[in-house]
PDB file of N, CA and C in Angstrom:
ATOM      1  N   UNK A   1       0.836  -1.151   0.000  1.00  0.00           N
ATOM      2  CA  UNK A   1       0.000   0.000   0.000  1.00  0.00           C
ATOM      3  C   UNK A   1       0.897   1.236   0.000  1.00  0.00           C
ATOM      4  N   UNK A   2       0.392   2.135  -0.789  1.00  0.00           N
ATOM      5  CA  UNK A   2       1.626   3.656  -0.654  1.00  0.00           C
ATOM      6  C   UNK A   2       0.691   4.492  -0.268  1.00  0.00           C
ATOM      7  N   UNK A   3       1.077   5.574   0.253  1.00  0.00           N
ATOM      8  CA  UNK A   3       0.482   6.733   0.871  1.00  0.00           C
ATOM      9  C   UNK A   3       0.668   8.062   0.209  1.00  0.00           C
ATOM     10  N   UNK A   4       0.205   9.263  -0.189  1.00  0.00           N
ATOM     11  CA  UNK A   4       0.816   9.666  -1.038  1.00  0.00           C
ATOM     12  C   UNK A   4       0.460  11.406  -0.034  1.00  0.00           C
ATOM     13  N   UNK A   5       1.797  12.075   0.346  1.00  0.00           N
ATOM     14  CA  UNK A   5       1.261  13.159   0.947  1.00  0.00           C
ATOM     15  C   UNK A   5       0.765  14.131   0.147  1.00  0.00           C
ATOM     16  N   UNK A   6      -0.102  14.910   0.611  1.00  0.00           N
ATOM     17  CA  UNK A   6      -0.780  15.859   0.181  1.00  0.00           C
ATOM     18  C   UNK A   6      -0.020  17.326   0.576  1.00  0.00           C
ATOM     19  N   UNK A   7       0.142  18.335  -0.283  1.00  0.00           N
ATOM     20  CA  UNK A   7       0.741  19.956  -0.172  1.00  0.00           C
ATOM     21  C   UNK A   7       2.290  19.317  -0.646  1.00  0.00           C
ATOM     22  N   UNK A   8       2.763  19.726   0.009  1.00  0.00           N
ATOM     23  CA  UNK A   8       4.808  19.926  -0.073  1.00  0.00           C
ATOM     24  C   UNK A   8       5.304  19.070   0.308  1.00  0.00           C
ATOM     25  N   UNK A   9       5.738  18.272  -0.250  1.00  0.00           N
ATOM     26  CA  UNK A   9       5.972  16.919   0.459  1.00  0.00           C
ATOM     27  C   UNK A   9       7.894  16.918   1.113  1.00  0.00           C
ATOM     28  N   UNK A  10       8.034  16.375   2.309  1.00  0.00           N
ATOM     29  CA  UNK A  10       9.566  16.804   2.611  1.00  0.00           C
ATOM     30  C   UNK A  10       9.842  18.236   3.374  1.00  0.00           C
ATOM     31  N   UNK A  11       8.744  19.038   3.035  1.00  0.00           N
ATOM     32  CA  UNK A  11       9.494  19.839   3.558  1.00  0.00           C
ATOM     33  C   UNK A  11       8.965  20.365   4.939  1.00  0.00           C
ATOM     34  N   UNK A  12      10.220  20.418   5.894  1.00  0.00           N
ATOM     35  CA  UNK A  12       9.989  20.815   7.379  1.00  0.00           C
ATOM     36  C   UNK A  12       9.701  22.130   7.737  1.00  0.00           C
ATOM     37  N   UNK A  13       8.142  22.827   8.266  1.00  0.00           N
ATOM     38  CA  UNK A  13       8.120  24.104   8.827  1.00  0.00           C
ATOM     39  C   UNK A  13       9.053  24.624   9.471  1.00  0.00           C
ATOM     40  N   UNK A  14       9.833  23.930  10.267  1.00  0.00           N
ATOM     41  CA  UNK A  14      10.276  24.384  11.081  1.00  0.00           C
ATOM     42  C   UNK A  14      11.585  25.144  10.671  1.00  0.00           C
ATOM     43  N   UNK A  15      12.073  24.450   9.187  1.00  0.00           N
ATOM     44  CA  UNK A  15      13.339  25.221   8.317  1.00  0.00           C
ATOM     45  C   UNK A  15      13.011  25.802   7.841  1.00  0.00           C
ATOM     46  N   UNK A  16      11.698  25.984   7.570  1.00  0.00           N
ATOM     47  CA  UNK A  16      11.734  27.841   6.766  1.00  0.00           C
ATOM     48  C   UNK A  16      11.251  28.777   7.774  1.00  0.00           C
ATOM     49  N   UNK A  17      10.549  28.476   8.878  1.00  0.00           N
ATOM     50  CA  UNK A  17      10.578  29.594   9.815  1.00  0.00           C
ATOM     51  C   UNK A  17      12.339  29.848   9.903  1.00  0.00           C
ATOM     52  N   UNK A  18      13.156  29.273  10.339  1.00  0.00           N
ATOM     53  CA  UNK A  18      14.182  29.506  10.972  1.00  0.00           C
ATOM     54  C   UNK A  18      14.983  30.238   9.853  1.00  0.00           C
ATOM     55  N   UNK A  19      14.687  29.647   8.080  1.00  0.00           N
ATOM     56  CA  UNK A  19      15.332  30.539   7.317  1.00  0.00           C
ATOM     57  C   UNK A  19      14.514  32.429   7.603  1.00  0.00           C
ATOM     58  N   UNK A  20      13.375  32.288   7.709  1.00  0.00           N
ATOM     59  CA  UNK A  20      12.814  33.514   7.876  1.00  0.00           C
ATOM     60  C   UNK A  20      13.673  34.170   9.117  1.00  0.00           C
ATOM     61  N   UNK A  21      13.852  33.690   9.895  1.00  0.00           N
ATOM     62  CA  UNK A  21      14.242  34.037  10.955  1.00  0.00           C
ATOM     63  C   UNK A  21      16.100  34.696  10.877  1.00  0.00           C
ATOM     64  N   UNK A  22      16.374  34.235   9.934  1.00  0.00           N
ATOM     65  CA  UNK A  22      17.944  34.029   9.773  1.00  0.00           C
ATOM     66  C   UNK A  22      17.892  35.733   9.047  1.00  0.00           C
ATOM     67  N   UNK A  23      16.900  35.287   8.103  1.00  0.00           N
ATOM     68  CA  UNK A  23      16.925  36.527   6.429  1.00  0.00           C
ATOM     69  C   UNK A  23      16.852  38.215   7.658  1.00  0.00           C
ATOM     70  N   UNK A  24      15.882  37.330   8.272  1.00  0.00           N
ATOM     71  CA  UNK A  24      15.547  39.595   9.061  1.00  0.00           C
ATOM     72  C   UNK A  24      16.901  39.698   9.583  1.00  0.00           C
ATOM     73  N   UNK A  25      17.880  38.462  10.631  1.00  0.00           N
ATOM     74  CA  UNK A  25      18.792  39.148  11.165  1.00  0.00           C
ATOM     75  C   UNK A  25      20.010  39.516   9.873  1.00  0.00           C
ATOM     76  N   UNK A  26      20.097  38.717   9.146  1.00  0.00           N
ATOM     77  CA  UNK A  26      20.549  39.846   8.149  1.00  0.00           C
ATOM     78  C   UNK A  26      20.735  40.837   7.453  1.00  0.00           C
ATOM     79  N   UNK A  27      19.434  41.158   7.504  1.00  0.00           N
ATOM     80  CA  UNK A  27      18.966  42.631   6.714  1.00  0.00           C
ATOM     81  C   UNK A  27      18.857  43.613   7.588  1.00  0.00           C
ATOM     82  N   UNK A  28      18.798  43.292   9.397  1.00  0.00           N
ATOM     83  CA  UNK A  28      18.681  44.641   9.926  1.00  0.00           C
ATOM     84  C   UNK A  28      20.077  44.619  10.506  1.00  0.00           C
ATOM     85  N   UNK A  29      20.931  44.096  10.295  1.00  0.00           N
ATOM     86  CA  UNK A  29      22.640  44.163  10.299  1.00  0.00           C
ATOM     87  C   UNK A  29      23.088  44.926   9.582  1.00  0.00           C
ATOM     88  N   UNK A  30      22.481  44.880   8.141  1.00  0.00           N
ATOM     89  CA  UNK A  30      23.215  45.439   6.972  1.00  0.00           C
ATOM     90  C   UNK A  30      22.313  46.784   7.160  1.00  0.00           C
ATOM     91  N   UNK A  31      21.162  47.252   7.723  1.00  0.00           N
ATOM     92  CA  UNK A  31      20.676  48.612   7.714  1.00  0.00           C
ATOM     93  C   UNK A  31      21.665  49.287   9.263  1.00  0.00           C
ATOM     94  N   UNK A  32      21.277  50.745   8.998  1.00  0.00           N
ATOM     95  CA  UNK A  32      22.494  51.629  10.237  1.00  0.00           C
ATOM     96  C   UNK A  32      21.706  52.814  10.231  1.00  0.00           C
ATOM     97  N   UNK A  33      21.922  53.211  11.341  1.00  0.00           N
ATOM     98  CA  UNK A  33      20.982  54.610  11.886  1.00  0.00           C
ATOM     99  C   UNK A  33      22.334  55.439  11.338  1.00  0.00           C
ATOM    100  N   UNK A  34      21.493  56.526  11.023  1.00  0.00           N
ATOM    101  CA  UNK A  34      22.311  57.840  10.396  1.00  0.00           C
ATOM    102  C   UNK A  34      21.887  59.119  10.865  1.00  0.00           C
ATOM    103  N   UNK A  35      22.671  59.985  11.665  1.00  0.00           N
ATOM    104  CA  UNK A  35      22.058  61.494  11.815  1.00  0.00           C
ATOM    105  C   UNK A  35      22.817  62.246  11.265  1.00  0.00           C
ATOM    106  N   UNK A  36      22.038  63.409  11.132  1.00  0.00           N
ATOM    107  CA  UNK A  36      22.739  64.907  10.644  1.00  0.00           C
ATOM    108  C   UNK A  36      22.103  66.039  11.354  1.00  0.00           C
ATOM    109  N   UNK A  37      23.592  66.664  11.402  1.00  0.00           N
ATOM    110  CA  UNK A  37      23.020  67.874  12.205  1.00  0.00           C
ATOM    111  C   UNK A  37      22.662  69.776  11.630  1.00  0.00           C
ATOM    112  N   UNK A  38      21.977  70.056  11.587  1.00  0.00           N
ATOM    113  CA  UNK A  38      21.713  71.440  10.062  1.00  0.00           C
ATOM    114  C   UNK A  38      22.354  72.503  10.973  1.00  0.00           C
ATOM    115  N   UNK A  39      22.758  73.044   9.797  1.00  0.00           N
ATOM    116  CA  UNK A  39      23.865  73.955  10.204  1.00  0.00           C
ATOM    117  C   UNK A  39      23.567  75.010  11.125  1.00  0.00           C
ATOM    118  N   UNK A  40      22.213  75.398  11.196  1.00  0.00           N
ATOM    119  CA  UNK A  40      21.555  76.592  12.438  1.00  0.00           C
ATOM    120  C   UNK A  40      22.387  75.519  14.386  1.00  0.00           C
ATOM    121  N   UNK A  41      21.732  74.322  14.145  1.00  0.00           N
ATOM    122  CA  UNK A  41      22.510  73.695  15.580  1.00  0.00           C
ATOM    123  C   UNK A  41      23.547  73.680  15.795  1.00  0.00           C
ATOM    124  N   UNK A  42      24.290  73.235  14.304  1.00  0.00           N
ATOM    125  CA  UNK A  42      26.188  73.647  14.270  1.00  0.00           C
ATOM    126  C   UNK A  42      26.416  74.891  14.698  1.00  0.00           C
ATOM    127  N   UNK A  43      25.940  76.204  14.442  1.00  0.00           N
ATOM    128  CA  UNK A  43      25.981  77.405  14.996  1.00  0.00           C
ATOM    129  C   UNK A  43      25.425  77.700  17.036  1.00  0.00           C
ATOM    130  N   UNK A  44      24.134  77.003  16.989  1.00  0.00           N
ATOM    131  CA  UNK A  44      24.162  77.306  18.410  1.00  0.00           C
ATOM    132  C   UNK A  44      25.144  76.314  19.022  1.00  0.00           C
ATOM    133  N   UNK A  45      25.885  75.561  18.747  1.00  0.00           N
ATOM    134  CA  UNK A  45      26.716  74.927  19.515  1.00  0.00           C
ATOM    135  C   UNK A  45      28.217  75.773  19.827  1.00  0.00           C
ATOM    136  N   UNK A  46      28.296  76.393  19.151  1.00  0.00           N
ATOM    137  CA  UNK A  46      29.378  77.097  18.566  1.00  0.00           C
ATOM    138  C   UNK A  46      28.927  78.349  19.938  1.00  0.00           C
ATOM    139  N   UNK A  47      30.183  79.041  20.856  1.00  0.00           N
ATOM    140  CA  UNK A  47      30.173  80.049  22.274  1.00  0.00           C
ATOM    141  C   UNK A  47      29.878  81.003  21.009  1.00  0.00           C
ATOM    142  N   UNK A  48      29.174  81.849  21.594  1.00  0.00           N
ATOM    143  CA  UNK A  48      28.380  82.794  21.371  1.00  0.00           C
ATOM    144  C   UNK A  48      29.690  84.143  22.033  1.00  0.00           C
ATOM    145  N   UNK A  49      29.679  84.786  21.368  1.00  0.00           N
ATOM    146  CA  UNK A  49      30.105  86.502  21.576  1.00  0.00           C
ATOM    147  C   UNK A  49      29.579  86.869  22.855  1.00  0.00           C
ATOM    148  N   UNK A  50      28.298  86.925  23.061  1.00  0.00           N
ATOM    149  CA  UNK A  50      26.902  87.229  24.235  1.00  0.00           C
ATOM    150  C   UNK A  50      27.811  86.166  25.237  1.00  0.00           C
ATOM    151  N   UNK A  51      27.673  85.160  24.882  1.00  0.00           N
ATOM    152  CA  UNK A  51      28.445  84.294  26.050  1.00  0.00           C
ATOM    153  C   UNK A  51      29.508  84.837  26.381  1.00  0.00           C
ATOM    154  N   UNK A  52      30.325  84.952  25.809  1.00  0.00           N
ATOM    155  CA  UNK A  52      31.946  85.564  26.549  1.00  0.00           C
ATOM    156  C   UNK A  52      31.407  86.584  27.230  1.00  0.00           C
ATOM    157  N   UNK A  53      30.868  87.718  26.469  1.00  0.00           N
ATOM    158  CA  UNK A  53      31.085  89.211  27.250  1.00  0.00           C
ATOM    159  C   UNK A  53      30.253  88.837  28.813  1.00  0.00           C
ATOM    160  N   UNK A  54      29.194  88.226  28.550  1.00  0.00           N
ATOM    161  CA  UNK A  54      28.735  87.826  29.570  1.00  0.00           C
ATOM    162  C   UNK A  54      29.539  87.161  31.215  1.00  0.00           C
ATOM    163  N   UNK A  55      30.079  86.132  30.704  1.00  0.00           N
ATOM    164  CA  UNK A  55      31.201  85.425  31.788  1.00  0.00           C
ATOM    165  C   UNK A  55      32.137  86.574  31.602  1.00  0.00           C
ATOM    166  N   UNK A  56      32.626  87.464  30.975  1.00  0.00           N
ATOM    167  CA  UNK A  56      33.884  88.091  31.774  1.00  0.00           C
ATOM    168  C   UNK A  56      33.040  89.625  32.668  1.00  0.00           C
ATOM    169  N   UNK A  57      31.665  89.652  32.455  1.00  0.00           N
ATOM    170  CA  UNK A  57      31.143  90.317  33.437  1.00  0.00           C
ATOM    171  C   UNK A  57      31.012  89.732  34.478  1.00  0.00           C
ATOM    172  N   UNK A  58      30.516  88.415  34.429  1.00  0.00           N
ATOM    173  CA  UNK A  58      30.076  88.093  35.835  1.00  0.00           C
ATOM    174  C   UNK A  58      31.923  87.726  36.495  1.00  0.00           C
ATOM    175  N   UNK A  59      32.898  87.300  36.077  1.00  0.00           N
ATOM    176  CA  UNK A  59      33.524  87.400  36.796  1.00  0.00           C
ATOM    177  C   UNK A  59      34.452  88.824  37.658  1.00  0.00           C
ATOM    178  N   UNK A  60      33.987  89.384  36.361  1.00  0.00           N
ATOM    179  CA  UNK A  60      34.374  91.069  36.895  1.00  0.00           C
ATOM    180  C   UNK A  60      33.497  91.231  38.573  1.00  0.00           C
ATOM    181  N   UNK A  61      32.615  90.900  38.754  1.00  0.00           N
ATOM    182  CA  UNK A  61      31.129  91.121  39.552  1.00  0.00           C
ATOM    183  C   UNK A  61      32.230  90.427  40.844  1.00  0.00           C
ATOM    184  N   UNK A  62      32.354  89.222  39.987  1.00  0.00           N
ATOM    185  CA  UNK A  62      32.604  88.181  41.266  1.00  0.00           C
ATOM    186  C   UNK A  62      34.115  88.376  41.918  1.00  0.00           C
ATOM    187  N   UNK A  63      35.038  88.604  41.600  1.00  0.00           N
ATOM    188  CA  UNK A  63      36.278  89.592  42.187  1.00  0.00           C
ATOM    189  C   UNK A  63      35.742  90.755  42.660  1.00  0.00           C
ATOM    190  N   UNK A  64      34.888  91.369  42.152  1.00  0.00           N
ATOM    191  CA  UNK A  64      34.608  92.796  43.178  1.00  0.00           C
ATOM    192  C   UNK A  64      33.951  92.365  44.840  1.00  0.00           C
ATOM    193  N   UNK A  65      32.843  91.249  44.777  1.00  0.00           N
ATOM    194  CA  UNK A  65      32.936  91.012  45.677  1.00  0.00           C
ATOM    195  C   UNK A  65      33.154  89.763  46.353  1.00  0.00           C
ATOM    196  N   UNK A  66      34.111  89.488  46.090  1.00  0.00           N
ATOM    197  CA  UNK A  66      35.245  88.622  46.932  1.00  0.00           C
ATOM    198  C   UNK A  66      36.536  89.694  47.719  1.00  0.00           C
ATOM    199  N   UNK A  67      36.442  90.958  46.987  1.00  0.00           N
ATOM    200  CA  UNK A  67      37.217  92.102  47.800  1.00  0.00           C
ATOM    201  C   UNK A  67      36.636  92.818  48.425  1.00  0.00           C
ATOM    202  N   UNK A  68      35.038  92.930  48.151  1.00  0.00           N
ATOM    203  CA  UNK A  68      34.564  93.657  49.432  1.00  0.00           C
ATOM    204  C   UNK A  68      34.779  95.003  48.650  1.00  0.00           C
ATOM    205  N   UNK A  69      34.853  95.148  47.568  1.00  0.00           N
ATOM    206  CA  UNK A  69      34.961  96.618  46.886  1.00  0.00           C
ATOM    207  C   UNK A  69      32.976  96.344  46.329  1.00  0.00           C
ATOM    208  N   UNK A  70      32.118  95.843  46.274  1.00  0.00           N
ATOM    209  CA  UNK A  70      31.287  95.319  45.174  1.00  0.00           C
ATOM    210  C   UNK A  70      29.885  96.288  45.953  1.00  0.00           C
ATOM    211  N   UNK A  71      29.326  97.613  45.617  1.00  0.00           N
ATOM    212  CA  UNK A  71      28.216  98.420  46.696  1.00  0.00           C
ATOM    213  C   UNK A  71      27.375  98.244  45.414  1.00  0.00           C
ATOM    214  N   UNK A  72      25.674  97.635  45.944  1.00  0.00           N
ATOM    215  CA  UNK A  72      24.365  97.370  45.280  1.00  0.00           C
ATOM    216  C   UNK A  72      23.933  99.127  45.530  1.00  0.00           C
ATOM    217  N   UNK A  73      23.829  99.200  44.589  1.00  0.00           N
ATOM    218  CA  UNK A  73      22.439 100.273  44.180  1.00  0.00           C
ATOM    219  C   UNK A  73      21.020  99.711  44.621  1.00  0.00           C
ATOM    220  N   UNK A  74      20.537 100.251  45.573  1.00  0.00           N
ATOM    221  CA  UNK A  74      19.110  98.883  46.118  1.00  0.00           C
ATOM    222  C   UNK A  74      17.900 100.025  45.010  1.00  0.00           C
ATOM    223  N   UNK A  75      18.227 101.577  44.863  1.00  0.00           N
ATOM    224  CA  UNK A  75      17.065 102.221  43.900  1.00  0.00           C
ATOM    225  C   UNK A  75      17.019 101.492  42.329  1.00  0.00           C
ATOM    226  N   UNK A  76      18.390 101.693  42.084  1.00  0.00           N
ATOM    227  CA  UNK A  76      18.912 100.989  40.437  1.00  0.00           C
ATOM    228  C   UNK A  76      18.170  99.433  40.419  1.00  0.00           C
ATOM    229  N   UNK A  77      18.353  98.762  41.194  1.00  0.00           N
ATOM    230  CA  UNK A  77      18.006  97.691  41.154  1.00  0.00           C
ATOM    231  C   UNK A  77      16.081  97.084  41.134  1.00  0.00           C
ATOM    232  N   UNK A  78      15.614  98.149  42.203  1.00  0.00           N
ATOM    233  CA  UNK A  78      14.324  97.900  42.382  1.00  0.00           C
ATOM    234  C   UNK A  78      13.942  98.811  40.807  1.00  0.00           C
ATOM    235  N   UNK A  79      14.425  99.667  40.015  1.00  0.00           N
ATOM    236  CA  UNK A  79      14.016 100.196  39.083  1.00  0.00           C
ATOM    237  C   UNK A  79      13.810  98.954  37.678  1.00  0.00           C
ATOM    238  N   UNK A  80      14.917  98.621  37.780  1.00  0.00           N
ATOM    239  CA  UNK A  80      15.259  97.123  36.628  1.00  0.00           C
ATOM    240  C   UNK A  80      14.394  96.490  37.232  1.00  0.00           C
ATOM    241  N   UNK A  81      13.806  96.195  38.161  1.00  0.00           N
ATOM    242  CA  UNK A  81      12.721  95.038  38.692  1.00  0.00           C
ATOM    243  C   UNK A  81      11.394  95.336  37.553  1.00  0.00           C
ATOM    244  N   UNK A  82      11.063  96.572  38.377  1.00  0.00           N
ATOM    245  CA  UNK A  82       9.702  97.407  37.994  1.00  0.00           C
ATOM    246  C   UNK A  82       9.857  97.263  36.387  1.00  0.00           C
ATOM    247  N   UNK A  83      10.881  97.750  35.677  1.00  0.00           N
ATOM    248  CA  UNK A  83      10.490  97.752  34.275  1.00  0.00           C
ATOM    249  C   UNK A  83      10.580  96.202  33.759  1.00  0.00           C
ATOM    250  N   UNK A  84      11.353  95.519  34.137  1.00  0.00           N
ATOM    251  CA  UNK A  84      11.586  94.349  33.555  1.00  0.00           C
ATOM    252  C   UNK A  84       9.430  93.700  33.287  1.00  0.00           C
ATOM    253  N   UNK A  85       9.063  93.659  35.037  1.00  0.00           N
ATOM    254  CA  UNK A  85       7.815  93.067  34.682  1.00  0.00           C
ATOM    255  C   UNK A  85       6.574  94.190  34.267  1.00  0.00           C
ATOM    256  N   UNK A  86       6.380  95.332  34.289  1.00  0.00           N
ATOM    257  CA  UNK A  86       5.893  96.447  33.786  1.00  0.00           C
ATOM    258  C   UNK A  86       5.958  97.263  32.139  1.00  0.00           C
ATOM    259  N   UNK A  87       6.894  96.853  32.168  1.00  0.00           N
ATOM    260  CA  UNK A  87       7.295  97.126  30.713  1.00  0.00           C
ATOM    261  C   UNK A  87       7.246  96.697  29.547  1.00  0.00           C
ATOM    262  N   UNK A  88       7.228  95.223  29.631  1.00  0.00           N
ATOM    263  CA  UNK A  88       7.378  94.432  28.594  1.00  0.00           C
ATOM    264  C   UNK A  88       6.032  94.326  27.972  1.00  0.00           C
TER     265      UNK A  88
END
C-alpha cells in the first residue's frame, strides 16, 4: 500500500521559519541609523560673543565682591525690577 502526501511533500516548517528568521537578522545588520546635524545647531553649539562678554562680566562682579569693593544700588536695582515686569 503507498500513501501519497498531500501539499509539499519533505518539507519541514520548522526550516523555513528559521530561514525567515535568519533573512531579518541579516537585513537589519546590513541597515544603520544615520544622523545629521543642520547647520543653524552647528551654529548654536558654537560660544556665542553674548556668552563671553557675559562670563567676563560676571567674573568682573565676582572679584569685586570677593574684595569687598562690590556696593548694590538697592534704587537701580528695584528700578530694573519694575520695568523688567511692567514694561514688557
Amino acid at each position: 500500500m503507498k500513501i501519497n502526501q498531500f501539499g509539499s511533500s519533505g518539507v519541514n516548517p520548522y526550516n523555513r521559519q528559521q530561514h525567515k528568521v535568519d533573512s531579518l537578522k541579516t537585513s537589519s545588520a546590513k541597515a544603520t541609523d544615520k544622523i545629521e546635524i543642520s547647520s543653524t545647531a552647528k551654529e548654536l553649539q558654537q560660544t556665542s560673543q553674548i556668552h563671553l562678554e557675559r562670563q567676563k562680566k560676571v567674573d568682573q562682579l565676582k572679584a569685586q565682591y570677593e574684595a569687598g569693593n562690590y556696593k548694590l544700588n538697592a534704587e537701580d536695582t528695584a528700578k530694573s525690577i519694575l520695568n523688567y515686569y511692567f514694561k514688557k
